[in-house]
Protein backbone atom coordinates (compact mmCIF):
# COMPACT_ATOMS: atom_id res chain seq x y z
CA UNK A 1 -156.23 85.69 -133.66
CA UNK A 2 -154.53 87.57 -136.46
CA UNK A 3 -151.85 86.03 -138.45
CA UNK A 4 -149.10 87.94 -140.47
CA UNK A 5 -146.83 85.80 -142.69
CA UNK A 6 -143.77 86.87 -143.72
CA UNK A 7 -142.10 85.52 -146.78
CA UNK A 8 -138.57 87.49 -145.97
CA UNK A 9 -136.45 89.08 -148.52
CA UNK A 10 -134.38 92.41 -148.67
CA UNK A 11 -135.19 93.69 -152.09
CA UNK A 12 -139.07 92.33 -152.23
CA UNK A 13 -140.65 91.20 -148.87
CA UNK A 14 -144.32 89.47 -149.19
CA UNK A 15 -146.79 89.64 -146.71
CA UNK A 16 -149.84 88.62 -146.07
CA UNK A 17 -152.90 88.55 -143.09
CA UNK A 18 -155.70 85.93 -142.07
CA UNK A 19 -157.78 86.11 -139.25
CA UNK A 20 -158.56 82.50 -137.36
CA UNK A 21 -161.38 81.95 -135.25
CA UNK A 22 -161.59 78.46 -134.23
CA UNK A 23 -161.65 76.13 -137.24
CA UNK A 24 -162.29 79.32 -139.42
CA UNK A 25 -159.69 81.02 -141.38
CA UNK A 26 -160.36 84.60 -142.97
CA UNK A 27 -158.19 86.46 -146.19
CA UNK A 28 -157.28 89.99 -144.75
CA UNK A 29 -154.79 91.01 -146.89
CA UNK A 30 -151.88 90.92 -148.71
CA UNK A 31 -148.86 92.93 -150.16
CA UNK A 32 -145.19 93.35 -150.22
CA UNK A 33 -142.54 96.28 -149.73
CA UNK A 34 -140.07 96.86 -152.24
CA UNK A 35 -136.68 98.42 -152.24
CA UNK A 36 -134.38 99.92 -154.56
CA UNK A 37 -132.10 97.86 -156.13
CA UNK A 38 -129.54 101.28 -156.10
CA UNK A 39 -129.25 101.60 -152.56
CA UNK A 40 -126.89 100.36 -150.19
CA UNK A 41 -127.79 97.22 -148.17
CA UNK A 42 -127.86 99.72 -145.43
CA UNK A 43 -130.45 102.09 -146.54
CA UNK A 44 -132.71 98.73 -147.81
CA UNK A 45 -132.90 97.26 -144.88
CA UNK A 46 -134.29 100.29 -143.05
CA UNK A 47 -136.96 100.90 -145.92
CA UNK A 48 -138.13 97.25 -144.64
CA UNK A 49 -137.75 98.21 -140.81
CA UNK A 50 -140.27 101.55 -141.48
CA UNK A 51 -142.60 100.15 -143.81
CA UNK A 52 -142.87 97.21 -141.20
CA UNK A 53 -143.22 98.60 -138.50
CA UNK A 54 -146.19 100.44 -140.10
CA UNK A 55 -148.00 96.96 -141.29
CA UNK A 56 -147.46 96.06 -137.76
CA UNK A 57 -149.30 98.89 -136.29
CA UNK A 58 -152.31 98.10 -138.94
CA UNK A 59 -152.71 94.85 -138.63
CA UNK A 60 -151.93 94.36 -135.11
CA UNK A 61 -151.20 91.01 -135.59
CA UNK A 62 -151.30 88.30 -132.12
CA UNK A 63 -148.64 85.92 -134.44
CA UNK A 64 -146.24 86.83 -136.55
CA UNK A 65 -145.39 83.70 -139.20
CA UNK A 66 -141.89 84.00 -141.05
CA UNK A 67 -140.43 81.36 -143.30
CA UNK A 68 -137.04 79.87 -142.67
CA UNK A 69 -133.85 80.22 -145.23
CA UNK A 70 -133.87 76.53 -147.02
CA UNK A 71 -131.89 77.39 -150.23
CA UNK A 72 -129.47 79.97 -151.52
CA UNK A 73 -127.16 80.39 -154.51
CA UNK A 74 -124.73 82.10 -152.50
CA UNK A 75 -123.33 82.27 -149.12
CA UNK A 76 -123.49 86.35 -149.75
CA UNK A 77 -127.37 85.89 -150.90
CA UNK A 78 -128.07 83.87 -147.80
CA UNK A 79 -126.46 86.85 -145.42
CA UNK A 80 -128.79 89.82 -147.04
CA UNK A 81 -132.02 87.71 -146.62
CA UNK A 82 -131.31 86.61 -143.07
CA UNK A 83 -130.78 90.19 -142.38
CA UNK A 84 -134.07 91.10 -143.70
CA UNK A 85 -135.40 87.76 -141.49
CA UNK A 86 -133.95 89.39 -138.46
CA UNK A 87 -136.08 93.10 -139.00
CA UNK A 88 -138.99 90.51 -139.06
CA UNK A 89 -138.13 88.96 -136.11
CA UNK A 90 -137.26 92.46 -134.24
CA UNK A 91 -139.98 94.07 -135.31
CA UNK A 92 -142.44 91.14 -134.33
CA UNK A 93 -140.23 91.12 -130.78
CA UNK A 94 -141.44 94.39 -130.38
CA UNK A 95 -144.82 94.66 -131.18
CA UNK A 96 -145.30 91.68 -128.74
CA UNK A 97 -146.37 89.59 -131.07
CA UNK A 98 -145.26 85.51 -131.05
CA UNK A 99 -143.30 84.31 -133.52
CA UNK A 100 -143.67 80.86 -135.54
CA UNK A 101 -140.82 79.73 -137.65
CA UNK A 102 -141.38 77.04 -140.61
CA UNK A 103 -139.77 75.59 -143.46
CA UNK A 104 -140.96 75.37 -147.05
CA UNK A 105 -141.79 71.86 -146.83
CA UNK A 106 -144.08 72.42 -143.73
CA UNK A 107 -145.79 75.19 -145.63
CA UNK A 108 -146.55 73.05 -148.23
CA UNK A 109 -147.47 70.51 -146.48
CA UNK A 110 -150.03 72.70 -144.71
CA UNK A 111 -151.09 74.08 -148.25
CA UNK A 112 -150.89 71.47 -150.78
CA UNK A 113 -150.84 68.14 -148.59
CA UNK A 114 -147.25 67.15 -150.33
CA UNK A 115 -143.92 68.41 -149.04
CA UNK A 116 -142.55 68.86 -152.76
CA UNK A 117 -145.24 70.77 -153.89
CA UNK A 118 -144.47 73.37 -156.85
CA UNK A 119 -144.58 77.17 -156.46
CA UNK A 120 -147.31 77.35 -158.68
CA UNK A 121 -149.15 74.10 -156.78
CA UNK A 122 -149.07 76.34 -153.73
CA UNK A 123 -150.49 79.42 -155.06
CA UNK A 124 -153.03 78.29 -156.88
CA UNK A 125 -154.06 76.25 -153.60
CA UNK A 126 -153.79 79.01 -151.36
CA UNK A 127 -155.87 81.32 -153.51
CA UNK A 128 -158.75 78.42 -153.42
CA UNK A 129 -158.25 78.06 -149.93
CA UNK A 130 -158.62 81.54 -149.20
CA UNK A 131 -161.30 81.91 -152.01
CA UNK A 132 -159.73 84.16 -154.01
CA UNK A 133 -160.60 85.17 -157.52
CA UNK A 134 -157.11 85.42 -158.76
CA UNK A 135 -153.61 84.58 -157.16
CA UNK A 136 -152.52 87.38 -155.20
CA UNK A 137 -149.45 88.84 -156.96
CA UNK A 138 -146.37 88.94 -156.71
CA UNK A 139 -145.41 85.55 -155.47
CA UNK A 140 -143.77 86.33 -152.32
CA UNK A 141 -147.11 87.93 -150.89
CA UNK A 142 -148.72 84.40 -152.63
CA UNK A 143 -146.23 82.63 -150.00
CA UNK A 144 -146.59 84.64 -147.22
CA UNK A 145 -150.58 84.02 -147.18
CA UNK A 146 -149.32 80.42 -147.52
CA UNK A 147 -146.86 80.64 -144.32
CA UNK A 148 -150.02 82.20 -142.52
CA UNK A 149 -151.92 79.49 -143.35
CA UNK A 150 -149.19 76.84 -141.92
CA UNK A 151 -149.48 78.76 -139.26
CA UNK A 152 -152.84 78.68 -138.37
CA UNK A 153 -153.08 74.97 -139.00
CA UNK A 154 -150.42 74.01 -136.90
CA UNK A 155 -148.99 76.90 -134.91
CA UNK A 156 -146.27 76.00 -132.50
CA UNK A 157 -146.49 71.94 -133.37
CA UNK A 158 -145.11 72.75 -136.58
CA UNK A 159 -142.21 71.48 -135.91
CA UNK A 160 -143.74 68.01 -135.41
CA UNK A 161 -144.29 67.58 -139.02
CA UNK A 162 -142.36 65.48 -141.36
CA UNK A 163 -140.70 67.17 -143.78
C-alpha cells in the first residue's frame, strides 16, 4: 500500500510517500508546496488544493497520513492551519483514499521510540530509517515521511498508543 503523509500547513505544506509491503517499508518521495506569503488566505489555500490534488493523482496513494494540530501561538494561527488540514482531508475524501490521523507524540513514538523526542531526533531517525543519505529538506517534508512512517507501523491502532 502507498502511504502519503501530510505534515499540514498553509504557507509550507510537507509531504512525503513510502510504499509498505508487509513488514517492508520503501522511501518514494518527498517534497512540499509553498505559497506566497502576499496573497490572501483565500488564494493560498487554493494553491494547496491544485498542487494537491496533482500529488494525489501521482502518487495514487491507498492512505493518506495527516498530523493533528497539538500547539499554536495563536488562536488565529491555529484557524489558517486547520484550514489547510481540511484541503488534506477533502482532497484525500476524494481521491478515495483512507485517512489516519495522529499526534506528534505518536509519530515520535513510531520514529524515535520516545514520545518527547526532538525535531532534530526525528529527522535524523527517519532519514536512517528510510536510508537516506541526507535529511530530506525542509523539515516539514522531514515530518511528513515521519507521519508516513507512524502510519505504516500502526495504521488505524494508532490511537492505542500512549502518548
Amino acid at each position: 500500500m502507498r502511504i502519503l503523509g501530510v505534515d499540514p500547513g498553509y504557507g509550507l505544506l510537507g509531504f512525503g510517500a513510502l510504499d509498505v509491503d508487509g513488514n517492508r517499508i520503501k522511501y518514494i518521495t518527498h517534497g512540499h508546496i509553498s505559497t506566497p506569503k502576499n496573497l490572501d488566505l483565500s488564494k493560498r489555500l487554493l494553491i494547496l488544493y491544485k498542487e494537491l490534488e496533482k500529488i494525489l493523482e501521482n502518487l495514487s496513494p491507498g492512505l493518506v497520513a495527516v498530523e493533528k494540530i497539538f500547539f499554536v501561538k495563536s488562536v488565529t494561527t491555529a484557524l489558517e492551519v486547520g484550514h489547510a488540514r481540511g484541503i488534506v482531508l477533502m482532497e484525500a475524501a476524494k481521491f478515495g483514499s483512507e485517512v489516519f490521523e495522529c499526534s506528534p507524540q505518536q509519530v515520535k513514538i513510531s520514529v524515535s521510540g520516545y514520545g518527547r523526542a526532538k525535531k532534530r531526533q526525528v529527522q535524523e531517525m527517519i532519514t536512517r530509517l528510510l536510508n537516506l543519505s541526507e535529511v530530506p529538506k525542509p523539515d516539514d517534508a522531514a515530518d511528513a515521511l515521519a507521519i508516513a512512517w507512524c502510519a505504516a507501523l500502526y495504521g488505524r491502532k494508532a490511537s492505542k498508543i500512549e502518548t
